[in-house]
Protein backbone atom coordinates (compact mmCIF):
# COMPACT_ATOMS: atom_id res chain seq x y z
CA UNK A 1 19.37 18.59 8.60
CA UNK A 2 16.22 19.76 9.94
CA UNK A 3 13.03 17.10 9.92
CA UNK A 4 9.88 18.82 8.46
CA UNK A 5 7.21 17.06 10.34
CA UNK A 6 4.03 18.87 9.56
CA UNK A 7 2.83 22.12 8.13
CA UNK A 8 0.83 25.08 9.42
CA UNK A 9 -0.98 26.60 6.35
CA UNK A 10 -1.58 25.86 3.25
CA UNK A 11 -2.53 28.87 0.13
CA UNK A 12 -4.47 28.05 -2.67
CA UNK A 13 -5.34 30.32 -5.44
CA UNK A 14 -9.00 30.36 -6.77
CA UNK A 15 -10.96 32.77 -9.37
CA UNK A 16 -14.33 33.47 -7.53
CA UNK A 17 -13.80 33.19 -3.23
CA UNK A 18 -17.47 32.95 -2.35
CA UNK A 19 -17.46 29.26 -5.01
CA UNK A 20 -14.62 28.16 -3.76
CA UNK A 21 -15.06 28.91 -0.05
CA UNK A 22 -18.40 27.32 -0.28
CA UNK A 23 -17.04 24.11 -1.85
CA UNK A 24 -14.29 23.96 0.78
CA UNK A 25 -16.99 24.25 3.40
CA UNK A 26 -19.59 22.15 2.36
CA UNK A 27 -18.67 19.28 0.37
CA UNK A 28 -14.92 19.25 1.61
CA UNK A 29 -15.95 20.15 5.22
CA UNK A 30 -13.33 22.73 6.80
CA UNK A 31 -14.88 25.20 8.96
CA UNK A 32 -14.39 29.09 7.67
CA UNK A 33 -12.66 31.41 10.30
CA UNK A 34 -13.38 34.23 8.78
CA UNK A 35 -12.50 36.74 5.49
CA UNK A 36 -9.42 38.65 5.20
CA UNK A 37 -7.41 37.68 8.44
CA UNK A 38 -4.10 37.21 6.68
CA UNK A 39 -1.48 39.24 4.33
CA UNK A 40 -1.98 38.21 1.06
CA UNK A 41 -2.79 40.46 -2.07
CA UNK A 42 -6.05 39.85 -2.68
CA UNK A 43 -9.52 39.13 -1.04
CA UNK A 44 -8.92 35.63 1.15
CA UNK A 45 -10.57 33.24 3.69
CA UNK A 46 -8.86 31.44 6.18
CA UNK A 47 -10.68 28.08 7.07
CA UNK A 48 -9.74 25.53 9.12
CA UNK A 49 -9.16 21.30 8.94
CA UNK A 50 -9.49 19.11 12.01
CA UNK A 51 -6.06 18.72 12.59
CA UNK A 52 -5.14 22.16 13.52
CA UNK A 53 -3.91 23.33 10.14
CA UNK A 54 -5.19 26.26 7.98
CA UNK A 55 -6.06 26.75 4.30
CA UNK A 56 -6.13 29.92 2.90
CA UNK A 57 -7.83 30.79 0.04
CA UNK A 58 -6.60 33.63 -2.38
CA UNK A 59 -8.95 35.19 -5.08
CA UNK A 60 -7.03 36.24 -7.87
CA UNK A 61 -7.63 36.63 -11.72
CA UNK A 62 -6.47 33.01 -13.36
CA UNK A 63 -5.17 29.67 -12.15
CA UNK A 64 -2.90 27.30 -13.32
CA UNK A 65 -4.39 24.08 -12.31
CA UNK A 66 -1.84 21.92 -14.75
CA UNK A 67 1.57 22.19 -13.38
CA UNK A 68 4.26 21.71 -16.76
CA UNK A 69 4.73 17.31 -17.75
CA UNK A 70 1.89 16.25 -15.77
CA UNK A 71 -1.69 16.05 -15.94
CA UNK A 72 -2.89 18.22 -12.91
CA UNK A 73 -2.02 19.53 -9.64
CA UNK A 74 -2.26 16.98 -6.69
CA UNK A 75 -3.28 17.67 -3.24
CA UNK A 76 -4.84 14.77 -0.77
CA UNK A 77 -6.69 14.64 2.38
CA UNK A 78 -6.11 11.53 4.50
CA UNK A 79 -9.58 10.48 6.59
CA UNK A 80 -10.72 8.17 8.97
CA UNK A 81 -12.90 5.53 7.49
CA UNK A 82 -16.01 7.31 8.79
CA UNK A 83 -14.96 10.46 7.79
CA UNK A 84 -14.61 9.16 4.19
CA UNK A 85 -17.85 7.51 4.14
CA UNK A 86 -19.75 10.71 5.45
CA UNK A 87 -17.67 12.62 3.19
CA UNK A 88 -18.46 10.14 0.03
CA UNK A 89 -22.19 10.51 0.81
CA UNK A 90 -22.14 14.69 0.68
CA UNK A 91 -20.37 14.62 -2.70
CA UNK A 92 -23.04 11.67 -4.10
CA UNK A 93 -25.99 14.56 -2.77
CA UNK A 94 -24.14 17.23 -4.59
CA UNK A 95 -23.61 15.45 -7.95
CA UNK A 96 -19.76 14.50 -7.70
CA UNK A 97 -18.75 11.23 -9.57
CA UNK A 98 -17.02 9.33 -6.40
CA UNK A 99 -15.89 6.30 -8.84
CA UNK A 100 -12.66 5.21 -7.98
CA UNK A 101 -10.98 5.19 -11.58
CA UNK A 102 -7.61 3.27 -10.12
CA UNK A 103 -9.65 1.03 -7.80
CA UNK A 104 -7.61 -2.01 -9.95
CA UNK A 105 -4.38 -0.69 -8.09
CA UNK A 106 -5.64 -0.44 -4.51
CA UNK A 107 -4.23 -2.46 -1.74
CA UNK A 108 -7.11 -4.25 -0.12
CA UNK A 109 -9.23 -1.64 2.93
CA UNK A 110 -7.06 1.46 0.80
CA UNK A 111 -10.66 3.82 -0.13
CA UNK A 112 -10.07 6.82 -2.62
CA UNK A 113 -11.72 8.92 -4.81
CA UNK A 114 -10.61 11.97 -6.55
CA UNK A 115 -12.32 15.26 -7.17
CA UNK A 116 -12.21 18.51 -8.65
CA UNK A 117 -12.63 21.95 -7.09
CA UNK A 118 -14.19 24.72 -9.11
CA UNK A 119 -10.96 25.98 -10.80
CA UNK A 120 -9.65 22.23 -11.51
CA UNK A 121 -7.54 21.40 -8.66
CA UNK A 122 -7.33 17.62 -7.95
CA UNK A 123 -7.92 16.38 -4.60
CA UNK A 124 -7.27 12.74 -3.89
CA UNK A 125 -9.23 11.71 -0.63
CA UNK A 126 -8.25 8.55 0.78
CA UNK A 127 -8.69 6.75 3.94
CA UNK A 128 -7.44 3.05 5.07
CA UNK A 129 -10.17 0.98 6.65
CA UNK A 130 -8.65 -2.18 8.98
CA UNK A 131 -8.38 -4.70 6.50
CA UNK A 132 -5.51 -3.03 4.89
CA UNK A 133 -3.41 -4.22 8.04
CA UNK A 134 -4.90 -7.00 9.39
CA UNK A 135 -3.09 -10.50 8.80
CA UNK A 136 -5.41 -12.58 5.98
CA UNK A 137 -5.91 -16.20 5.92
CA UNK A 138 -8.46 -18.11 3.76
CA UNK A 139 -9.22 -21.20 6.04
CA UNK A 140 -7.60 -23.45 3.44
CA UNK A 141 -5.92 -26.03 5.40
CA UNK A 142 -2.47 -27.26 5.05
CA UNK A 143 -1.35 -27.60 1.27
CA UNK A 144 0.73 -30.23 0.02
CA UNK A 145 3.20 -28.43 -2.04
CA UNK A 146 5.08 -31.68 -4.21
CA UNK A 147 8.26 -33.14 -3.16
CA UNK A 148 11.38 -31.70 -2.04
CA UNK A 149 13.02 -32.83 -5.41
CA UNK A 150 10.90 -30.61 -6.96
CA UNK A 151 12.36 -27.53 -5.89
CA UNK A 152 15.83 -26.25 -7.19
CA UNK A 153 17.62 -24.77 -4.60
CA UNK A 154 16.69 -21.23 -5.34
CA UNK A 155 13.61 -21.79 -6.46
CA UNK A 156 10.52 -19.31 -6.01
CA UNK A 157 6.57 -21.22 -6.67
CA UNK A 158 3.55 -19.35 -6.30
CA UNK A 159 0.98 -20.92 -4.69
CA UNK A 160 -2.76 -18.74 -5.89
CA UNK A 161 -4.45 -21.05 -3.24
CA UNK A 162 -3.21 -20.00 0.20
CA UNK A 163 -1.55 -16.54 -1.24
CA UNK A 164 1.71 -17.60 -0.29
CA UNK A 165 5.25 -18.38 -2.37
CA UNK A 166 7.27 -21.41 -1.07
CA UNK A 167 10.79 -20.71 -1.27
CA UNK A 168 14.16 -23.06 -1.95
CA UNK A 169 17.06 -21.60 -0.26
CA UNK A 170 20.90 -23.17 0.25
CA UNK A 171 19.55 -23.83 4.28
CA UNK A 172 16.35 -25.44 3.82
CA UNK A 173 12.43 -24.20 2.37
CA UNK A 174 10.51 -20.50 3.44
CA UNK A 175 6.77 -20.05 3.23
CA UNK A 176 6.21 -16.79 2.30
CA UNK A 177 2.88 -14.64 2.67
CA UNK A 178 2.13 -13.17 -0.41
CA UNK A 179 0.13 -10.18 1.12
CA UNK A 180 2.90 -6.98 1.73
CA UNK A 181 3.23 -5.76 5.38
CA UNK A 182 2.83 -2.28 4.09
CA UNK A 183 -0.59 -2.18 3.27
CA UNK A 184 -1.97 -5.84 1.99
CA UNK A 185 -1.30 -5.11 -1.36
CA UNK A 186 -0.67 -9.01 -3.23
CA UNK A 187 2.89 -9.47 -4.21
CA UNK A 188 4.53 -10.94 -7.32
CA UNK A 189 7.75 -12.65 -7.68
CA UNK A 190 10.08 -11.18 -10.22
CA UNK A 191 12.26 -13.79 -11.13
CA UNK A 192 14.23 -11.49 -13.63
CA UNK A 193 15.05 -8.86 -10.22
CA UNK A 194 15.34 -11.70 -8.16
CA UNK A 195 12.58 -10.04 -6.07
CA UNK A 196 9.20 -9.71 -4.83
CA UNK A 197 7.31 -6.58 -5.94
CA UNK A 198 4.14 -4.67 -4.50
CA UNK A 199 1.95 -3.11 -8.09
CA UNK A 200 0.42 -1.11 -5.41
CA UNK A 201 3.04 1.46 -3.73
CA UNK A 202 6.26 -0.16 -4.86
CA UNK A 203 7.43 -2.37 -2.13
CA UNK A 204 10.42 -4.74 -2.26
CA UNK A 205 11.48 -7.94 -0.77
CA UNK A 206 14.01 -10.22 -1.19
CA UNK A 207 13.96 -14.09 -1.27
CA UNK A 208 13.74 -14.19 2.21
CA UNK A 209 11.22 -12.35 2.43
CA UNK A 210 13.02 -8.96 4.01
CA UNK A 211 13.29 -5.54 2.29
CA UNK A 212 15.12 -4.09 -0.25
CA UNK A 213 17.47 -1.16 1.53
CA UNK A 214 16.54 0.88 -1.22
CA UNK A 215 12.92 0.44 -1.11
CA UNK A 216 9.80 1.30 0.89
CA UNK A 217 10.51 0.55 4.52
CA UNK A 218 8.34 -2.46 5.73
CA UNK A 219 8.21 -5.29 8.45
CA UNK A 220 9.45 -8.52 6.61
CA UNK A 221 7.39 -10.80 4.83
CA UNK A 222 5.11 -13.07 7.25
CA UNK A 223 5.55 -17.12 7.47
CA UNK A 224 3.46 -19.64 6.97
CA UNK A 225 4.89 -23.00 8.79
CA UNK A 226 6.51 -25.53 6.66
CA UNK A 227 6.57 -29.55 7.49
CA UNK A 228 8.52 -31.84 5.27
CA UNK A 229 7.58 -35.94 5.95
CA UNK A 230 9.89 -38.89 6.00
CA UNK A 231 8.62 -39.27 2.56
CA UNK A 232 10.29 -35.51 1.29
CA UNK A 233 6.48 -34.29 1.06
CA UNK A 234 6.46 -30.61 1.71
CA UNK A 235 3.65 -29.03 3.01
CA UNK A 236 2.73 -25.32 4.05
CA UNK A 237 -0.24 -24.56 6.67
CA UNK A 238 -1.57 -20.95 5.15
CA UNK A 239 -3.61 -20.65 8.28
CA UNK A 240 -0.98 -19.87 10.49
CA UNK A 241 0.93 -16.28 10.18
CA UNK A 242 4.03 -16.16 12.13
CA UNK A 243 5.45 -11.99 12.43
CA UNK A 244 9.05 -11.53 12.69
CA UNK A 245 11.65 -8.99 13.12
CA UNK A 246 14.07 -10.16 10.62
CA UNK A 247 15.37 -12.94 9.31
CA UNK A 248 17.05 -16.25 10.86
CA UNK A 249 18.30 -19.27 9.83
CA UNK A 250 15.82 -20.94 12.10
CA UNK A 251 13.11 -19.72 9.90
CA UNK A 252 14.38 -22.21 7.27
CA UNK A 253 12.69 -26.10 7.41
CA UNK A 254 15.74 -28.32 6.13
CA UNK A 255 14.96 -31.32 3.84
CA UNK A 256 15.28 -34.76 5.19
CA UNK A 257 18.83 -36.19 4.70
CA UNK A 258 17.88 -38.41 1.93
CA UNK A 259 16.79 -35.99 0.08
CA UNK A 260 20.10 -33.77 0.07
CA UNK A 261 21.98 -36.17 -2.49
CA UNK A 262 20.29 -34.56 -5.38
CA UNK A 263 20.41 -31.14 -4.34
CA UNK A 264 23.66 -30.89 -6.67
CA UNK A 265 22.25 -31.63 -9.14
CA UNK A 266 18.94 -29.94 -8.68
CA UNK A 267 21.11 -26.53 -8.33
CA UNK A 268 21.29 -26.22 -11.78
CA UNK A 269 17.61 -25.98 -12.85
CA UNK A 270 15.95 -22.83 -13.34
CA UNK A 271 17.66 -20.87 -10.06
C-alpha cells in the first residue's frame, strides 16, 4: 500500500473571495498567486504556504462549516516558534481572541490557539517551542525513597518531588521519569490498566517504562539512577536522566540479600 507523505493543494469553500482571500493573506500570511488559475466552478484564488503547498479558495453560495457529530471543521497549521509568535501578534492587532481555551491539556513548550475564518472554519495553529523535548530536572538532589520492605514487588509510587515513579519489579527497583518522551507531557500511573498514561496525546507505557504496541510510538521512559544501602534504604537521584533504547535487565537495581526473605511475603500486598 502506497505511503501518502504530503499533499499538493488544498480547496476550501468560502461565501465572499475578496474576505476570505484577505484574511488568508493578512492575518494567516500565505502569499496570493493570483485569481482564477485553476478549474474549479466558481471565481477562485490560488495562494501559496511556505512549504510549497497551495490553497485554493472557491467562492460559492453557502458553507457548511459543521461537519455531522462534531462541533466544527478542523484544519491546523504547524509553525516554527517564531512564526507563531509573529503570527499571535497580527491576530492581537486585528482583534482575534488568541486565548488558548485547552491550555490545561498542553504538554509543556506545545503553543496553540484556535481561530475562525470568516465563514466559521476552525484553524488550530500550533507550534512546539524546545522545552517540549528537552530532558527536565528540578535540581532536587537525591531522594530517599523508604526502605526496600516498603515496596511490594510490583509496586508503582509516585514521587511529585523529582517527577519520577519508583518501580518494584520481580528483578530488582526502576526509576522512572514521569515526563513522556513524546512531547513532555506529565504521566500518571493507572494502576487499574497496569499502565502509565499521557492526558495530553494518549501515550502508553508499561511498568518498565516501554510502550504499549498499540499505542503512540515513543522512545521508552527515561531513568533516574537508583542506589539501595547496606541498610535497604532506597534512594533515586532525579538529576540524572539516563536515555535508552529499550529495556534490560541491567536497568533493574536488586535489593540487598537480606532484604529478599520478605519479598514472599511482600508479593501479596497491593501488586
Amino acid at each position: 500500500m502506497a505511503v501518502v507523505d504530503g499533499f499538493s493543494h488544498l480547496v476550501l469553500h468560502v461565501t465572499d473571495l475578496d474576505r476570505s482571500e484577505a484574511f488568508y493573506r493578512d492575518i494567516i500570511g500565505l502569499d496570493v498567486i493570483g485569481r482564477d488559475l485553476v478549474a474549479e466552478d466558481g471565481p477562485n484564488s490560488l495562494l501559496a504556504m511556505n512549504t510549497r503547498q497551495r490553497l485554493v479558495l472557491v467562492e460559492v453560495p453557502e458553507v457548511t462549516a459543521i461537519r455531522p457529530n462534531s462541533s466544527t471543521i478542523h484544519h491546523a497549521w504547524l509553525l516554527t516558534i517564531e512564526e507563531f509568535q509573529r503570527t499571535r501578534e497580527r491576530m492581537e492587532k486585528a482583534g482575534y481572541d488568541v486565548d488558548d481555551s485547552r491550555a490545561q491539556f498542553r504538554a509543556m513548550g506545545e503553543n496553540s490557539m484556535d481561530i475562525y475564518d470568516p465563514d466559521g472554519q476552525r484553524y488550530q495553529i500550533q507550534a512546539y517551542a524546545p522545552e517540549a523535548t528537552q530532558v527536565i530536572t528540578e535540581n532536587t538532589g537525591p531522594i530517599a525513597c523508604g526502605h526496600v520492605d516498603d515496596f511490594a514487588v510490583g509496586s508503582v509510587k509516585t514521587f511529585v518531588k523529582g517527577k519520577f515513579c519508583l518501580v518494584r519489579l520481580d528483578e530488582g527497583f526502576l526509576a522512572l521519569s514521569r515526563w513522556c518522551t513524546h512531547l513532555n507531557g506529565l504521566l500518571s500511573w493507572k494502576r487499574e490498566h497496569w499502565e502509565f498514561y499521557c492526558p495530553m496525546h494518549g501515550a502508553r507505557f508499561d511498568r518498565r517504562g516501554l510502550p504499549r504496541p498499540k499505542g503512540r510510538p515513543c522512545p521508552p521512559l527515561r531513568l533516574h539512577p537508583v542506589t539501595i544501602d547496606s541498610a535497604g534504604v532506597v534512594t533515586v537521584d532525579p538529576d540524572t536522566v539516563i536515555k535508552r533504547d529499550d529495556f534490560d535487565a541491567s536497568q533493574l537495581t536488586a535489593p540487598p540479600a537480606g532484604a529478599r526473605e520478605t519479598e514472599a511475603a511482600q508479593a501479596g500486598k497491593g501488586a
